[in-house]
N, C-alpha and C. Protein backbone atom coordinates (compact mmCIF):
# COMPACT_ATOMS: atom_id res chain seq x y z
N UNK A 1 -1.43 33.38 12.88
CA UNK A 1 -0.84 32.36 13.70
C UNK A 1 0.14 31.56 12.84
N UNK A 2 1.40 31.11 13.59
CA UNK A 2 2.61 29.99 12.53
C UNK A 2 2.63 29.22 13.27
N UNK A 3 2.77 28.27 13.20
CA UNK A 3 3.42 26.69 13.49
C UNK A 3 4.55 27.07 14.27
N UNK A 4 4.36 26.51 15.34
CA UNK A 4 5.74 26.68 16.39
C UNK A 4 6.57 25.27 15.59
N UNK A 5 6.46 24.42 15.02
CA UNK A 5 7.35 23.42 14.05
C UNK A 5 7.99 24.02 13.15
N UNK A 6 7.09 24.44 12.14
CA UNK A 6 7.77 24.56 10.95
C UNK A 6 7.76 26.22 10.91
N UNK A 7 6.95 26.69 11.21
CA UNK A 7 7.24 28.24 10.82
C UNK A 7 5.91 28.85 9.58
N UNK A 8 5.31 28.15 9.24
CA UNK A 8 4.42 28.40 8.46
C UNK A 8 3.10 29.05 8.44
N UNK A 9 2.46 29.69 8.37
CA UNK A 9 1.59 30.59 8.41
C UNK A 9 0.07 29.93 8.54
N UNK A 10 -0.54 28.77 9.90
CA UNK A 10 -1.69 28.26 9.65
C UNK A 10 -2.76 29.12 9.79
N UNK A 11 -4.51 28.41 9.71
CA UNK A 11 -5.40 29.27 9.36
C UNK A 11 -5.90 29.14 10.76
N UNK A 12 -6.11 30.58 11.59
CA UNK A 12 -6.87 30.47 12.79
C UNK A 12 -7.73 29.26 13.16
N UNK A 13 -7.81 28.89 14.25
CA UNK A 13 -8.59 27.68 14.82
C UNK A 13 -7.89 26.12 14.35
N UNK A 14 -7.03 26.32 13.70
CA UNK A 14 -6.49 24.62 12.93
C UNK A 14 -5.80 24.18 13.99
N UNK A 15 -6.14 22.62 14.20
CA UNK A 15 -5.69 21.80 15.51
C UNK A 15 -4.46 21.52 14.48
N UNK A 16 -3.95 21.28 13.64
CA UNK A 16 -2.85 20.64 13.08
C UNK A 16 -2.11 21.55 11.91
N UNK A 17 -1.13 21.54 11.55
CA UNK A 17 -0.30 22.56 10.50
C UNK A 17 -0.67 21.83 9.68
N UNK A 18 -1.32 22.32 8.53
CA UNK A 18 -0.99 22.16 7.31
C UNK A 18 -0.04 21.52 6.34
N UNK A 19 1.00 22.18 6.44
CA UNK A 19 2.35 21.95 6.11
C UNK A 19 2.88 20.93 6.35
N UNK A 20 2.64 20.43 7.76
CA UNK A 20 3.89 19.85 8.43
C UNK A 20 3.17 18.60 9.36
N UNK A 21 1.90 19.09 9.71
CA UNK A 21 1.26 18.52 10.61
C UNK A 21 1.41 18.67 12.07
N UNK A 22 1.94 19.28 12.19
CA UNK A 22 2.52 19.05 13.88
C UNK A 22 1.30 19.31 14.67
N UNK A 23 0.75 19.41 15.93
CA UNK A 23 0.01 19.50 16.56
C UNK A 23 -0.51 20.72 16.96
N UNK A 24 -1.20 21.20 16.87
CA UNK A 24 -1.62 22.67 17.26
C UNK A 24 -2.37 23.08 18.71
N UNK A 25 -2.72 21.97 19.09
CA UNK A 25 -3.29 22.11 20.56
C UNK A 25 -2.33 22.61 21.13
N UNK A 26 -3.03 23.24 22.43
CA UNK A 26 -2.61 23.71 23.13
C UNK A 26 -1.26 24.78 23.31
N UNK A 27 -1.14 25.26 21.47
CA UNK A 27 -0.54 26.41 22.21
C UNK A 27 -0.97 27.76 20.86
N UNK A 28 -0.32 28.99 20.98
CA UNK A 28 -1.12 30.01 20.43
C UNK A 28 -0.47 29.89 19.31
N UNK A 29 0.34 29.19 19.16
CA UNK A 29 1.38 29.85 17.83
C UNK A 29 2.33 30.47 18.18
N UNK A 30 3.23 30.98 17.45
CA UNK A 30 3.74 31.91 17.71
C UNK A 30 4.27 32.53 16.53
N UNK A 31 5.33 33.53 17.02
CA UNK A 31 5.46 35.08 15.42
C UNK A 31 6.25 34.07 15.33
N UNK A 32 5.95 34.99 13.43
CA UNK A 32 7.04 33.96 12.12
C UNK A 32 8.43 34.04 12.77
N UNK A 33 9.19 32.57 12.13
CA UNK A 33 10.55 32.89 12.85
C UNK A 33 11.12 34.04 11.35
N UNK A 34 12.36 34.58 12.00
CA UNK A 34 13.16 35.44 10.99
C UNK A 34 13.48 34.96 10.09
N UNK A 35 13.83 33.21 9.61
CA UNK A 35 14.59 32.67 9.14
C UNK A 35 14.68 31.12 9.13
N UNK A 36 14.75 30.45 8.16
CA UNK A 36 14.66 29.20 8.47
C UNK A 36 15.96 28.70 9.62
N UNK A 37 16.74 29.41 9.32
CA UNK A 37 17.98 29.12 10.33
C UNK A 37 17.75 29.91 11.64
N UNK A 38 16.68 30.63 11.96
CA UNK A 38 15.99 31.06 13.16
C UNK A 38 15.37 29.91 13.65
N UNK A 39 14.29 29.40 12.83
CA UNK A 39 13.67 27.82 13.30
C UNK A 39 14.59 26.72 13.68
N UNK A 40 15.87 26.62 12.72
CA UNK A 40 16.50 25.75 13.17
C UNK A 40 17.68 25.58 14.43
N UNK A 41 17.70 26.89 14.41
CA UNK A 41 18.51 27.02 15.84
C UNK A 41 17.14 26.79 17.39
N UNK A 42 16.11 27.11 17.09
CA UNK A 42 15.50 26.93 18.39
C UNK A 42 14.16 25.65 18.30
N UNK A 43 14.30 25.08 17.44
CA UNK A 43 13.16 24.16 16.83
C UNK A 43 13.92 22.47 16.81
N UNK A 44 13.58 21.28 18.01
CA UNK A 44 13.92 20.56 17.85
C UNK A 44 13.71 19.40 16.93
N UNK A 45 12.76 19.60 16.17
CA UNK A 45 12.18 19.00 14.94
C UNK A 45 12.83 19.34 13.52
N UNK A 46 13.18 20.65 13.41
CA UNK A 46 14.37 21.14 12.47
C UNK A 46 15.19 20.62 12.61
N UNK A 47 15.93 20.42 13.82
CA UNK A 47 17.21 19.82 14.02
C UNK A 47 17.31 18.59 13.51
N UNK A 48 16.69 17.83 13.72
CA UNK A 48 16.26 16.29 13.55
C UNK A 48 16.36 16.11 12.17
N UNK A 49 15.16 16.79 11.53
CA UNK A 49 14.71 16.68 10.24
C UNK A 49 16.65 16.87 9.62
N UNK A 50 17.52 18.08 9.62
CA UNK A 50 18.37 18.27 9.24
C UNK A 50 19.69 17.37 9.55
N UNK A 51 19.49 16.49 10.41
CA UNK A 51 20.37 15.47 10.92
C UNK A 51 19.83 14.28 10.00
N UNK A 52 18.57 13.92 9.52
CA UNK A 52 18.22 12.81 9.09
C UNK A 52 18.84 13.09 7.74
N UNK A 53 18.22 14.33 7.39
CA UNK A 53 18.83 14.34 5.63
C UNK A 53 20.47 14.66 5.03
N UNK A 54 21.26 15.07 6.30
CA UNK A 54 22.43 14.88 6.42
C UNK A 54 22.88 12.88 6.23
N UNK A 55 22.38 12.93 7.32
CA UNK A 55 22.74 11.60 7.35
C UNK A 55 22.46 10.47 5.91
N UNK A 56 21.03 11.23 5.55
CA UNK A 56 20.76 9.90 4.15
C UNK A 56 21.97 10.51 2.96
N UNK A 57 22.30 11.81 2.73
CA UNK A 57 23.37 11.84 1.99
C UNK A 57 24.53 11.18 2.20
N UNK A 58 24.60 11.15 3.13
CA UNK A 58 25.90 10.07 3.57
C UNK A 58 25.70 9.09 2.92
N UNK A 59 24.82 8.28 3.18
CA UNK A 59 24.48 6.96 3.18
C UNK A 59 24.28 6.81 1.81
N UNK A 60 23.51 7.90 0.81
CA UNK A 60 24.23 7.79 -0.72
C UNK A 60 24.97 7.60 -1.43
N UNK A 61 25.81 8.86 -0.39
CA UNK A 61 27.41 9.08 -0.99
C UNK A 61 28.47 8.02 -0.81
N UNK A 62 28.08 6.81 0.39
CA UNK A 62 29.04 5.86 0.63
C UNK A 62 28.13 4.64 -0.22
N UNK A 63 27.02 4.43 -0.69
CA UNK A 63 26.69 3.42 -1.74
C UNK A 63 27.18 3.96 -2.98
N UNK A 64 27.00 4.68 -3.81
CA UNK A 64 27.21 5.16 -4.57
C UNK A 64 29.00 5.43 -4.87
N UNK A 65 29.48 5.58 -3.80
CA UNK A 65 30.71 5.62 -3.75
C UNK A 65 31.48 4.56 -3.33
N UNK A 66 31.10 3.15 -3.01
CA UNK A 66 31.73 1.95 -3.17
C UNK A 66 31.52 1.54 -4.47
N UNK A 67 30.74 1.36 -5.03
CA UNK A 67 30.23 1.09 -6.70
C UNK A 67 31.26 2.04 -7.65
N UNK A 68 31.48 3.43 -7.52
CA UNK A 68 32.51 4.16 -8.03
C UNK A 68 33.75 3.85 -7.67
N UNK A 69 33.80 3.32 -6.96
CA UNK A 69 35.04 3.62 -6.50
C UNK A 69 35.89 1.56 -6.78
N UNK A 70 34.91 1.03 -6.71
CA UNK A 70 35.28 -0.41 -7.43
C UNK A 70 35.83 -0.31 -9.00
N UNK A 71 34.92 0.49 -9.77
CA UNK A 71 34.86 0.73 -11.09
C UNK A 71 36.26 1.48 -11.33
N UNK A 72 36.39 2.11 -10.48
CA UNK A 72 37.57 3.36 -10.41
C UNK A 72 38.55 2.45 -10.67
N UNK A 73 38.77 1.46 -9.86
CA UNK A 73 40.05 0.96 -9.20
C UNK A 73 40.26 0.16 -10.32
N UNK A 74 39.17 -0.71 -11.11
CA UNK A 74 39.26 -1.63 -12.55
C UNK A 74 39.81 -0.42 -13.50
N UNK A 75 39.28 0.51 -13.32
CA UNK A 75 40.00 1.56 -14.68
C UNK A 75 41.86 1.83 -13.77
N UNK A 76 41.99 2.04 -13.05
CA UNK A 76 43.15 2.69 -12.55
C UNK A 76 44.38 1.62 -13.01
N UNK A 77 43.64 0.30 -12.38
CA UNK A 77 44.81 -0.73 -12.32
C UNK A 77 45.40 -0.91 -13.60
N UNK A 78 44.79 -0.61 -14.36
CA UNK A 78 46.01 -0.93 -15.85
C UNK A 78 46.92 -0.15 -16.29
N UNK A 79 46.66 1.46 -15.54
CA UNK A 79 47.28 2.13 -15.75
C UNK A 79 48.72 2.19 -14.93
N UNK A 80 48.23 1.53 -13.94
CA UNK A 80 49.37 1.33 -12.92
C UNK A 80 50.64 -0.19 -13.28
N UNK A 81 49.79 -0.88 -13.59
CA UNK A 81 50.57 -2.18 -14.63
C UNK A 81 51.28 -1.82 -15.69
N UNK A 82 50.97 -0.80 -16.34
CA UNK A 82 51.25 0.25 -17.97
C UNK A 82 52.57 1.15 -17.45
N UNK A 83 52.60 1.15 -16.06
CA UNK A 83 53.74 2.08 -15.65
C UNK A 83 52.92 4.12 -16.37
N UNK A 84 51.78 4.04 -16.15
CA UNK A 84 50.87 5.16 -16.34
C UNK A 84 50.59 6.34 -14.69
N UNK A 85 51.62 6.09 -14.22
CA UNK A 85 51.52 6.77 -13.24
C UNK A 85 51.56 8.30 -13.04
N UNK A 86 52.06 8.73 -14.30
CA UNK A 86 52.08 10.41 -14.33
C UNK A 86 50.44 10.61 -15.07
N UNK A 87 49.57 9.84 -15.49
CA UNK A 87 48.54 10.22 -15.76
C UNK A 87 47.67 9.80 -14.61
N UNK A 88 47.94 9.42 -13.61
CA UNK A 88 46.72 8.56 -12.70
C UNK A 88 46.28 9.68 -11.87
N UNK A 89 47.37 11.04 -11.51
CA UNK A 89 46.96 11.74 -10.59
C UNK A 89 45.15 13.09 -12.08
N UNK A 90 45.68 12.71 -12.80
CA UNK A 90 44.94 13.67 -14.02
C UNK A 90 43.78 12.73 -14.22
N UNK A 91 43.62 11.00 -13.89
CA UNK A 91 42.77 10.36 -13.79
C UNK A 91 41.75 10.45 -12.92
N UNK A 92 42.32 10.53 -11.70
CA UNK A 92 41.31 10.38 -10.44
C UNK A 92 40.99 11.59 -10.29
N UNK A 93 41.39 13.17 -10.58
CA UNK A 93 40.45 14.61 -10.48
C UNK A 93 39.40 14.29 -11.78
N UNK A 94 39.47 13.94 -12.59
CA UNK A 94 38.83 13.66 -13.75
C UNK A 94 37.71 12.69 -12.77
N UNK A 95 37.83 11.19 -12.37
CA UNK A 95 37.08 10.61 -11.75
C UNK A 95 35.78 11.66 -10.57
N UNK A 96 36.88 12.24 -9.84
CA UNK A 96 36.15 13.15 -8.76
C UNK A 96 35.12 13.61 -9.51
N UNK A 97 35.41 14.44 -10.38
CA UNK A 97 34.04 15.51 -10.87
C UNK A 97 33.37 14.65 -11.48
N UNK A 98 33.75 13.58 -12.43
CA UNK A 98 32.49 12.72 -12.83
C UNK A 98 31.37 11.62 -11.60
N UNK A 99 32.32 11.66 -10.57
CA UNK A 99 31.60 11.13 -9.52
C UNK A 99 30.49 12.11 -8.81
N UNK A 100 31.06 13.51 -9.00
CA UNK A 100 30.07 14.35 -8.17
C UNK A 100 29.06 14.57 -9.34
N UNK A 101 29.28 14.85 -10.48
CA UNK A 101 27.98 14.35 -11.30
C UNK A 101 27.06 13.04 -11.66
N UNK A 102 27.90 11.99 -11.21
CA UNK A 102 27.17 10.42 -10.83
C UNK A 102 26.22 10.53 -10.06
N UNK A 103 26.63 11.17 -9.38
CA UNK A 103 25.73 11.64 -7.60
C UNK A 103 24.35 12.49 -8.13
N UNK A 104 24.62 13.48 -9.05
CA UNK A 104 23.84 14.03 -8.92
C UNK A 104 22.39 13.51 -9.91
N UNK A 105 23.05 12.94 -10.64
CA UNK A 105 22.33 12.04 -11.93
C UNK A 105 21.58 11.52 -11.33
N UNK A 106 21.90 10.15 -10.35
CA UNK A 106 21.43 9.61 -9.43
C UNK A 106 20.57 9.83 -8.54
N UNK A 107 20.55 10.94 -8.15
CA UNK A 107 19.66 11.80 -6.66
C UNK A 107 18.95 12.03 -7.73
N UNK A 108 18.71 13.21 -8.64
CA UNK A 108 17.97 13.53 -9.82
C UNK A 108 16.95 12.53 -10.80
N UNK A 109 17.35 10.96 -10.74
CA UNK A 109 16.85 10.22 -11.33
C UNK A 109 15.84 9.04 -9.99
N UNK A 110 16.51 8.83 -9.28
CA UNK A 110 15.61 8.54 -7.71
C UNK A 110 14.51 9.02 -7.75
N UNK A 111 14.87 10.37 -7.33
CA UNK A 111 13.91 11.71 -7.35
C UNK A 111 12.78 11.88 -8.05
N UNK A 112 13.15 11.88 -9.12
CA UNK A 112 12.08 11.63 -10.21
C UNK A 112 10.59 10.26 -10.60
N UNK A 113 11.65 9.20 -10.29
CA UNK A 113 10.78 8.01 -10.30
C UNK A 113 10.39 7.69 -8.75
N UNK A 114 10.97 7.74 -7.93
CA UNK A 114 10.18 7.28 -6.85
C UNK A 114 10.00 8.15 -5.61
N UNK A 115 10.59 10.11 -5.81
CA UNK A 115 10.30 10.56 -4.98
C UNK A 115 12.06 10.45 -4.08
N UNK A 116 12.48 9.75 -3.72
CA UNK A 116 13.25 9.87 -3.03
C UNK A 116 14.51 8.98 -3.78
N UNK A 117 15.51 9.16 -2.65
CA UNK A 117 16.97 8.69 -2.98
C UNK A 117 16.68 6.90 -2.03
N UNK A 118 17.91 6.41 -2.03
CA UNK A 118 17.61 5.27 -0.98
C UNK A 118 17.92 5.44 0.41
N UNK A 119 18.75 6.61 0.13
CA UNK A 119 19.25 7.73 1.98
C UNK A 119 17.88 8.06 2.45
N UNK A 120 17.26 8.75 1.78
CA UNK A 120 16.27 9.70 2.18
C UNK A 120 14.46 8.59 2.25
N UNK A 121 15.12 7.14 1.76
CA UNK A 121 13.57 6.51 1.75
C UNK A 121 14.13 5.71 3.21
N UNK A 122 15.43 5.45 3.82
CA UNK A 122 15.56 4.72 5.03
C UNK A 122 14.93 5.86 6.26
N UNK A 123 14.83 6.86 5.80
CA UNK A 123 13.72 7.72 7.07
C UNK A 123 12.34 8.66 6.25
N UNK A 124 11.84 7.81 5.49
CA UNK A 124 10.98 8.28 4.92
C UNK A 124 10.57 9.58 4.82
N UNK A 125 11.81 9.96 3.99
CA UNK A 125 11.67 11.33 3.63
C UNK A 125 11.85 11.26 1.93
N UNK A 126 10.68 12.32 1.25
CA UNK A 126 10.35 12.14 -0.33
C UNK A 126 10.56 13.87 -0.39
N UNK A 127 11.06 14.17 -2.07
CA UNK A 127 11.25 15.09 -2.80
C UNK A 127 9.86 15.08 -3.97
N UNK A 128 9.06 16.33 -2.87
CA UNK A 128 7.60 16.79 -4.00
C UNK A 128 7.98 17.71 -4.57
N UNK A 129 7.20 18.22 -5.51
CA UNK A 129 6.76 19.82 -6.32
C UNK A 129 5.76 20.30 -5.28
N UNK A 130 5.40 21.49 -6.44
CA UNK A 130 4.63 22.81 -5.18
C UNK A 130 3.15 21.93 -5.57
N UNK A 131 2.83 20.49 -6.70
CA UNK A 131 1.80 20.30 -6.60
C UNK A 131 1.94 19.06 -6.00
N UNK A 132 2.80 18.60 -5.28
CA UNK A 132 2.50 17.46 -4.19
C UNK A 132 2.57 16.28 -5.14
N UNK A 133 3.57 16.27 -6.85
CA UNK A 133 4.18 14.93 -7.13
C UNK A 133 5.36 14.66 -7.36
N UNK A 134 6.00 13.64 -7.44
CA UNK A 134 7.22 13.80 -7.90
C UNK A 134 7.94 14.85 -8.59
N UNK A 135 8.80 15.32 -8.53
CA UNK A 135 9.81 16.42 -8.95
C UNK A 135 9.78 15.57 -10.49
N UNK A 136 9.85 16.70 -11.61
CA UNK A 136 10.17 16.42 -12.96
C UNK A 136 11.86 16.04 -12.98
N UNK A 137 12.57 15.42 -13.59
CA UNK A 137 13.86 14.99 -13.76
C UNK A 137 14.34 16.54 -14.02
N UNK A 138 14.02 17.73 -15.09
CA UNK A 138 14.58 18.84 -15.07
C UNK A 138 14.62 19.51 -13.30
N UNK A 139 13.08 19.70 -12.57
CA UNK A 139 13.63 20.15 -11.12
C UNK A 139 14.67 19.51 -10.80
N UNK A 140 14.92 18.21 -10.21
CA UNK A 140 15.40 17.26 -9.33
C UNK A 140 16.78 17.19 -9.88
N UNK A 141 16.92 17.61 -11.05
CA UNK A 141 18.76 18.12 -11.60
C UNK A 141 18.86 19.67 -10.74
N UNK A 142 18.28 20.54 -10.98
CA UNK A 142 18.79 21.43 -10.51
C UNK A 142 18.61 21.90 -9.29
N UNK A 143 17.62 20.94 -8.25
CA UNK A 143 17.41 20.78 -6.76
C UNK A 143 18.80 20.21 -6.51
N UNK A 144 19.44 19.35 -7.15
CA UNK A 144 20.63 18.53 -6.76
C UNK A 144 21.90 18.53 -7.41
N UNK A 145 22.07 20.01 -8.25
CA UNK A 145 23.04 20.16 -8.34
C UNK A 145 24.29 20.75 -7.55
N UNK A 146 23.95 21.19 -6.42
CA UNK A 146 24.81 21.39 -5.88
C UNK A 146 25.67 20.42 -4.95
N UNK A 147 25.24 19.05 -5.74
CA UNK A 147 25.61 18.01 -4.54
C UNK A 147 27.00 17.60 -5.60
N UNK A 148 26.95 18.06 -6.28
CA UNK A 148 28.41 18.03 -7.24
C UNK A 148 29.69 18.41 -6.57
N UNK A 149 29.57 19.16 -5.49
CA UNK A 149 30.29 19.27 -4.80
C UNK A 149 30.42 19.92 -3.58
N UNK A 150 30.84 19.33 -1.99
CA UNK A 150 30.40 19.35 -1.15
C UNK A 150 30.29 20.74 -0.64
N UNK A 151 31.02 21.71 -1.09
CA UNK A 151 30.85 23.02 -0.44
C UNK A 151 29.92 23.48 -1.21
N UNK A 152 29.41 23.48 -2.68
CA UNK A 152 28.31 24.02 -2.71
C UNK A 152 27.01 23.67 -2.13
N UNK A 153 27.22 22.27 -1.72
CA UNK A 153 26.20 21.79 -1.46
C UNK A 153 25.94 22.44 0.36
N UNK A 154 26.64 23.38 1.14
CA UNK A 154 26.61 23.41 2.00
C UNK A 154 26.27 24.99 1.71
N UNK A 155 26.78 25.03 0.81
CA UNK A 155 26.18 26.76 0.46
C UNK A 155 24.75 26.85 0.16
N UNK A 156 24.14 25.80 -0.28
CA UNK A 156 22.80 25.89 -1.16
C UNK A 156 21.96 25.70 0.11
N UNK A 157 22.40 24.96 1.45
CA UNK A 157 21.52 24.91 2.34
C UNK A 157 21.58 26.23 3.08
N UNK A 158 22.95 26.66 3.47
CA UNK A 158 22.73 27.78 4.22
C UNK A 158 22.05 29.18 3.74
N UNK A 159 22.19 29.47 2.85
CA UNK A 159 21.32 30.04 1.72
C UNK A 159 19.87 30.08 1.53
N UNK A 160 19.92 28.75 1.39
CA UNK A 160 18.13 28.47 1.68
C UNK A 160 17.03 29.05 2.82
N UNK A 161 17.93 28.72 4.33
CA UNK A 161 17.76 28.51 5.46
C UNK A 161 18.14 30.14 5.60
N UNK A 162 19.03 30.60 5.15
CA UNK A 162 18.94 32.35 5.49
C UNK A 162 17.63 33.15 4.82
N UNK A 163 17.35 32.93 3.52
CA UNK A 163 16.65 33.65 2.73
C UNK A 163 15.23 33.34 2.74
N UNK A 164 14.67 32.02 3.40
CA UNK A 164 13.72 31.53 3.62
C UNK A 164 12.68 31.75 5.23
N UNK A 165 11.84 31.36 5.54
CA UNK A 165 11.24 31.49 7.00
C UNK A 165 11.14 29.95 6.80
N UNK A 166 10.87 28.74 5.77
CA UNK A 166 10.73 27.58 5.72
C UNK A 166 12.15 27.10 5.93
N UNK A 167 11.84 25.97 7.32
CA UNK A 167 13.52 25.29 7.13
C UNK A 167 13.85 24.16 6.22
N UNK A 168 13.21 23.60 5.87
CA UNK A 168 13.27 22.56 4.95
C UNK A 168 13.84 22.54 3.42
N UNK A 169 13.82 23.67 2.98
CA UNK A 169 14.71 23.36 1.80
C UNK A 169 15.69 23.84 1.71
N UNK A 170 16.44 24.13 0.74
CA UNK A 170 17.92 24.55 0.50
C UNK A 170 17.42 25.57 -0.80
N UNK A 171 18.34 26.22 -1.05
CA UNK A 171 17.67 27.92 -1.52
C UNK A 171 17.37 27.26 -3.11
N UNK A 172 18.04 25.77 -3.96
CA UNK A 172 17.79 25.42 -5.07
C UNK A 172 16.35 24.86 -4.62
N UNK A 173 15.87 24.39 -4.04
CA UNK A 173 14.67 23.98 -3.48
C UNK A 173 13.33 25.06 -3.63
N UNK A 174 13.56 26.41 -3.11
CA UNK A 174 13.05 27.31 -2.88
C UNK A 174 12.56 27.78 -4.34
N UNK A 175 13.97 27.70 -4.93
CA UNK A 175 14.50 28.31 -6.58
C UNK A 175 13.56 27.68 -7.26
N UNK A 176 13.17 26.55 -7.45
CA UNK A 176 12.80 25.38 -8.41
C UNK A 176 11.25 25.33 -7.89
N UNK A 177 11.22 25.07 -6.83
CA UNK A 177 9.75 24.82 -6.12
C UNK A 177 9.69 23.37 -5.60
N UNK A 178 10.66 22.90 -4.78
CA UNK A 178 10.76 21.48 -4.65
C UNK A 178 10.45 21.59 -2.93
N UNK A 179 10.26 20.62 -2.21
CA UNK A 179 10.45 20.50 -0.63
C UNK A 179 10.58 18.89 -0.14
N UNK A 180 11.31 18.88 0.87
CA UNK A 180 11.50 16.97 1.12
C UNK A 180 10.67 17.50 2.56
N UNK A 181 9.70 16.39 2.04
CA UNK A 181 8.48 16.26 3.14
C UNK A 181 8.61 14.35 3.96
N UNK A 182 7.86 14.13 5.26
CA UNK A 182 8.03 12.90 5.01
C UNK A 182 7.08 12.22 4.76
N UNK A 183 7.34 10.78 4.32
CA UNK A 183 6.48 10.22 3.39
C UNK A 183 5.81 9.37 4.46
């Protein structure tokens, strides 16, 4: 029997998933989905779950990115007073990639001490290990490196969600042994 939620493999007779918790009454289960992106196309709890953690990246990426982007503008302006304008465009790609590694430092260091980011604690959602504690700072770098930049980071989910029957992680997730459960 699997979890018509999550997709997970519970133990005959269990009123509740394991995994996920969802409710098990009243129905049989049903066969594993193909794919986490099988669950998430017909699973309205996937959907959700994947809209929330969309959304708390946002909500990272625009704290994190007013704070950068203040700092930015104190480094830029002198260059622009300096008449430094043929270096400003070699400044701000330079900025970009150190910002998408800010990001990831950040998610990675969250992660580590309290489980989550401040995106992902406004819908109480936390980043465990396969033993249910905080991610070590080495996982939680390489759970979140692909947030360095936005297309990988869109690769690492679809990836995940293809190669997996679990929808919840992203294939560095899978890789590492990490999962965002909620708290």
């Amino acid at each position: 029997m699997f979890c018509p939620s999550c997709g997970k493999e519970v133990p005959a007779g269990a009123t509740f998933c394991p995994a996920c918790g969802a409710s098990l009454q009243g129905t049989a289960g049903t066969s594993a989905p193909v794919s986490g992106m099988d669950t998430l196309t017909k699973d309205q709890r996937a959907q959700q779950y994947w809209v929330e953690r969309l959304v708390a990246i946002i909500i990272d990426w625009i704290i994190l990115g007013v704070i950068f982007f203040v700092v930015a503008a104190l480094v830029a302006i002198p260059a622009l007073l300096t008449g430094g304008l043929g270096m400003l465009g070699t400044l701000f790609g330079g900025l970009a990639f150190l910002y998408g590694l800010i990001f990831v430092l950040y998610n990675a260091a969250m992660e580590t001490n309290s489980g989550a980011s401040i995106g992902k604690k406004l819908f109480h959602l936390k980043v465990i290990s396969k033993e249910g504690k905080n991610p070590t700072f080495g996982q939680a770098f390489i759970r979140n490196l692909s947030k360095i930049y936005w297309l990988l980071l869109l690769l690492d989910v679809i990836i995940g969600l293809a190669v997996s029957k679990d929808y919840h992680g992203k294939y560095s997730d899978h890789f590492i042994g990490t999962t965002v459960v909620r708290s």
